[in-house]
Protein backbone atom coordinates (compact mmCIF):
# COMPACT_ATOMS: atom_id res chain seq x y z
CA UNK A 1 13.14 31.44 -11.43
CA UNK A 2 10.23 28.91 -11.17
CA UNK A 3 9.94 28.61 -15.10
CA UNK A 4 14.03 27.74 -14.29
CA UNK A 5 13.08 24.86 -11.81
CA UNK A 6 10.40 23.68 -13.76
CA UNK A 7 12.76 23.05 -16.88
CA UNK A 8 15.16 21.44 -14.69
CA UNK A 9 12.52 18.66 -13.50
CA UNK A 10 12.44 15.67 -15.38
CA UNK A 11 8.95 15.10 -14.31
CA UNK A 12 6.36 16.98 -16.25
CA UNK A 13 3.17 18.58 -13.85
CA UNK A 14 0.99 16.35 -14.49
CA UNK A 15 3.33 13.19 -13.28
CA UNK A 16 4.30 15.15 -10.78
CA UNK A 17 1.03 15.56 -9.65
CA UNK A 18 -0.19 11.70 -9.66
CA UNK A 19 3.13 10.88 -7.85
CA UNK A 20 2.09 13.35 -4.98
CA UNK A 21 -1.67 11.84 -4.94
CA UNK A 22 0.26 8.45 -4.18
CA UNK A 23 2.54 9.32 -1.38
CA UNK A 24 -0.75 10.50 -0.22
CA UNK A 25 -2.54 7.36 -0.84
CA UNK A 26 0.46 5.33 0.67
CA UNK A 27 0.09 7.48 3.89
CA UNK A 28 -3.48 6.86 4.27
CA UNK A 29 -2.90 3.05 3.15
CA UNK A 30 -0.15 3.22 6.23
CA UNK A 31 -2.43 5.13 8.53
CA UNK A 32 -5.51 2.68 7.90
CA UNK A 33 -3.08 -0.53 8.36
CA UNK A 34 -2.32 1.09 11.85
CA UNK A 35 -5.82 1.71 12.27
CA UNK A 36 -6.56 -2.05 11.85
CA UNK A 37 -3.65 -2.91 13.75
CA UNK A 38 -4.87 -1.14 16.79
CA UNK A 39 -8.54 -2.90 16.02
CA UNK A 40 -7.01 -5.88 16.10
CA UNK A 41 -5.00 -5.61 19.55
CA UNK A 42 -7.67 -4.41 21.08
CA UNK A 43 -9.85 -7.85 19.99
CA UNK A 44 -7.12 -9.74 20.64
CA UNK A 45 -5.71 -10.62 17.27
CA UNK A 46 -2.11 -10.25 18.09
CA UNK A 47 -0.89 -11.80 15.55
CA UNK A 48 -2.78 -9.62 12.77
CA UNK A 49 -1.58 -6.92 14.88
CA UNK A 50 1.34 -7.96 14.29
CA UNK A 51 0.81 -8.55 10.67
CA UNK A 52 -0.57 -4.98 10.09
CA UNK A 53 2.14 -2.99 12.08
CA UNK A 54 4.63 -4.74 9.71
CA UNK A 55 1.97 -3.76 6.51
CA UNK A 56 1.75 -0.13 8.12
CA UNK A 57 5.76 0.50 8.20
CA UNK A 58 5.79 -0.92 4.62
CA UNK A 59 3.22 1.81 3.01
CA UNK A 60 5.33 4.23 5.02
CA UNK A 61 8.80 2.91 3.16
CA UNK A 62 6.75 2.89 0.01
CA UNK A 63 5.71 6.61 0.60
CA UNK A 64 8.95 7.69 1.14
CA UNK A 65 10.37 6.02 -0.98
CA UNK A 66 8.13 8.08 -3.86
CA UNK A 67 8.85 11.42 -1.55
CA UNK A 68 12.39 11.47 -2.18
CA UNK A 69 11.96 10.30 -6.15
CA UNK A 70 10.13 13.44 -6.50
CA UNK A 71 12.75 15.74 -4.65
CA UNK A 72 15.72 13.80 -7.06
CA UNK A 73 13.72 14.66 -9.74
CA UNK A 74 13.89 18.11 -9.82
CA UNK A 75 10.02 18.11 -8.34
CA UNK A 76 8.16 19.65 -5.38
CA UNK A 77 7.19 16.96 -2.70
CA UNK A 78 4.33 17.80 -0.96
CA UNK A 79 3.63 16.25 2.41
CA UNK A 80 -0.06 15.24 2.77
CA UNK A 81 -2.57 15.69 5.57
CA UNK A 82 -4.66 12.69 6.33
CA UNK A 83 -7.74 12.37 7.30
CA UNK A 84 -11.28 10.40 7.97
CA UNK A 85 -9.40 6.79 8.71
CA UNK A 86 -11.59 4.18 9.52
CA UNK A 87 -10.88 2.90 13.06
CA UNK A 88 -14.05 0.96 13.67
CA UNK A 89 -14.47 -2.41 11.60
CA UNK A 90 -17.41 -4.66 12.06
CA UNK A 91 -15.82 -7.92 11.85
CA UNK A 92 -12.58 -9.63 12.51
CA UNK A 93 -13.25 -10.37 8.50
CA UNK A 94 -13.88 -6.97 7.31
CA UNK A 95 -10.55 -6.20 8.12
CA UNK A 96 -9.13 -8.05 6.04
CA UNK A 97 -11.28 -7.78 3.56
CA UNK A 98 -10.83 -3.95 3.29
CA UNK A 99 -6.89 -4.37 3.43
CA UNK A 100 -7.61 -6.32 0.22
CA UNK A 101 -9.81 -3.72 -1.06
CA UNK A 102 -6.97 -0.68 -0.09
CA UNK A 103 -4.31 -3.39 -2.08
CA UNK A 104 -6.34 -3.62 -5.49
CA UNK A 105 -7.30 0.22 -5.55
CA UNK A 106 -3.06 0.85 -4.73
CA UNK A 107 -2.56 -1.36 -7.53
CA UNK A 108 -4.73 0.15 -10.22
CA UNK A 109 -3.52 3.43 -8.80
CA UNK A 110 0.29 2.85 -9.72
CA UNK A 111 -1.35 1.25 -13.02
CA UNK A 112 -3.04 4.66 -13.97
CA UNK A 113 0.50 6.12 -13.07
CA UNK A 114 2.31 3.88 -15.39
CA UNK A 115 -0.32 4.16 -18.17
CA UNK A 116 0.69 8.09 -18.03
CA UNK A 117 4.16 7.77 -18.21
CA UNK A 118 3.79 5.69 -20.99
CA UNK A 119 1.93 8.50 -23.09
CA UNK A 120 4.29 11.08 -22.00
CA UNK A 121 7.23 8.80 -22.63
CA UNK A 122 8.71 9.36 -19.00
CA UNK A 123 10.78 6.11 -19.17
CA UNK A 124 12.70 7.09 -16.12
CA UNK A 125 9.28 7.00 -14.01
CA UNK A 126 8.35 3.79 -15.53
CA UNK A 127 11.14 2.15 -14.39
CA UNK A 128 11.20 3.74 -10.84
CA UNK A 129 7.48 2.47 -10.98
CA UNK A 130 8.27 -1.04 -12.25
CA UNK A 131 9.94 -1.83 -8.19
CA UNK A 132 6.54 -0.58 -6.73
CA UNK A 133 4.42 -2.95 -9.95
CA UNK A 134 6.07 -5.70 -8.55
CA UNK A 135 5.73 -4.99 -4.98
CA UNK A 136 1.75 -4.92 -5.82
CA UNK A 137 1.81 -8.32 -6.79
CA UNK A 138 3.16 -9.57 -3.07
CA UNK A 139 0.66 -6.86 -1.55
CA UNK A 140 -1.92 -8.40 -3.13
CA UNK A 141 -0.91 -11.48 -2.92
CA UNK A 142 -0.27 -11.76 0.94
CA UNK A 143 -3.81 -9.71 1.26
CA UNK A 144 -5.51 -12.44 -0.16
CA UNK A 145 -4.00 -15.18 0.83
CA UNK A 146 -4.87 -13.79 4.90
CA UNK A 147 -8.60 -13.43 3.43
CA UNK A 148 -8.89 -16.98 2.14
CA UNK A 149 -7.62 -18.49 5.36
CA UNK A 150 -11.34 -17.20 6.57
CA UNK A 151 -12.89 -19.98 3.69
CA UNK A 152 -10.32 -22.54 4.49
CA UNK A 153 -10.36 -22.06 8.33
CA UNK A 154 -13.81 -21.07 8.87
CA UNK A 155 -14.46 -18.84 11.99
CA UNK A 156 -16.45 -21.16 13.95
CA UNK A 157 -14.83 -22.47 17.54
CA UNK A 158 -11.06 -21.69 17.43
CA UNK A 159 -11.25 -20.27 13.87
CA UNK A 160 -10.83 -16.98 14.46
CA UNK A 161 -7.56 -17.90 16.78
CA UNK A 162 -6.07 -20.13 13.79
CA UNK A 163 -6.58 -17.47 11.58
CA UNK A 164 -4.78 -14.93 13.50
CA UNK A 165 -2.03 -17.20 14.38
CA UNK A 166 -1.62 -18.14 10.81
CA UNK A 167 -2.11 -14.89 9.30
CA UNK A 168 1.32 -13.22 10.06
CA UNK A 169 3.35 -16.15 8.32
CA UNK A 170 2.08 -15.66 5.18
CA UNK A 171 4.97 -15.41 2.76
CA UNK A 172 5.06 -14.42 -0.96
CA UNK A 173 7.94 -16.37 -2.94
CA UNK A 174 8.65 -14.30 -6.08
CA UNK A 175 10.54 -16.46 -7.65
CA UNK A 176 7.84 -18.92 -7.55
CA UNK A 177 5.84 -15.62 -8.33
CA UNK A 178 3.37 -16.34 -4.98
């Protein structure tokens, strides 16, 4: 019966597999942004609170989203177990600063994803994939754009309260394609 189900997926193992290491890596990517979230409340950076609730709930659509892909595929979704977040950050910076670091390695992630269904030809995955490609571009995006408002504002006096008043309207225009 399992050689059965396995003829019935349309995802080979091995895609299979690197889809199930990224719902994993978008629960830890939504665990972490609630992590900094809570870091930030209790500094007092509501609005980056703010700002990484609403980054949190996103990773958790996005690892849903590639949960139930799996499951309509034919596949077995496996539900991970996370571990070791980082609660603790230095700086009001190095929050930001890792959110943009968890962004590019998300990124290159769904890129090594991609590259594979290329060689195996899985043009079904690609195009699932091509909704979360683009959805990189605003994550990064929007992660750098908060990070550069520490050059441009500075965090001397009231910087660090302009920052995190400024930092939950940033906005990502795709049309204009930032």
């Amino acid at each position: 019966m399992k050689d059965l189900v396995r003829i019935k997926s349309l995802l080979s193992t091995e895609i299979e597999s690197l889809l199930n290491q990224q719902v994993k890596k978008e629960a830890h990517s939504s665990s972490l942004y609630l992590a900094m979230a809570s870091w930030c409340d209790r500094n007092g950076f509501d609005g980056s609170a703010e700002y990484f609730f609403k980054q949190a709930e996103e990773e958790r659509h996005h690892q849903l989203k590639i949960y139930k892909y799996i499951l309509d595929m034919g596949g077995t979704a496996i539900s991970p177990d996370i571990s070791n977040i980082k609660i603790e950050f230095a700086s009001f910076r190095e929050v930001f600063e890792d959110a943009l670091e968890q962004e590019i390695a998300i990124t290159q992630s769904f890129k090594n994803i991609a590259a594979r269904c290329h060689k195996e030809q899985d043009f079904v995955t690609m195009e699932f994939l091509n909704w979360f490609l683009k959805e990189q571009r605003e994550e990064e995006y929007k992660a750098r754009r908060a990070l550069e408002l520490f050059e441009v504002i500075g965090e001397e006096g009231t910087g660090r309260w302009q920052i995190d008043k400024h930092v939950k309207d940033i906005k990502y225009d795709s049309e204009a394609g930032n």
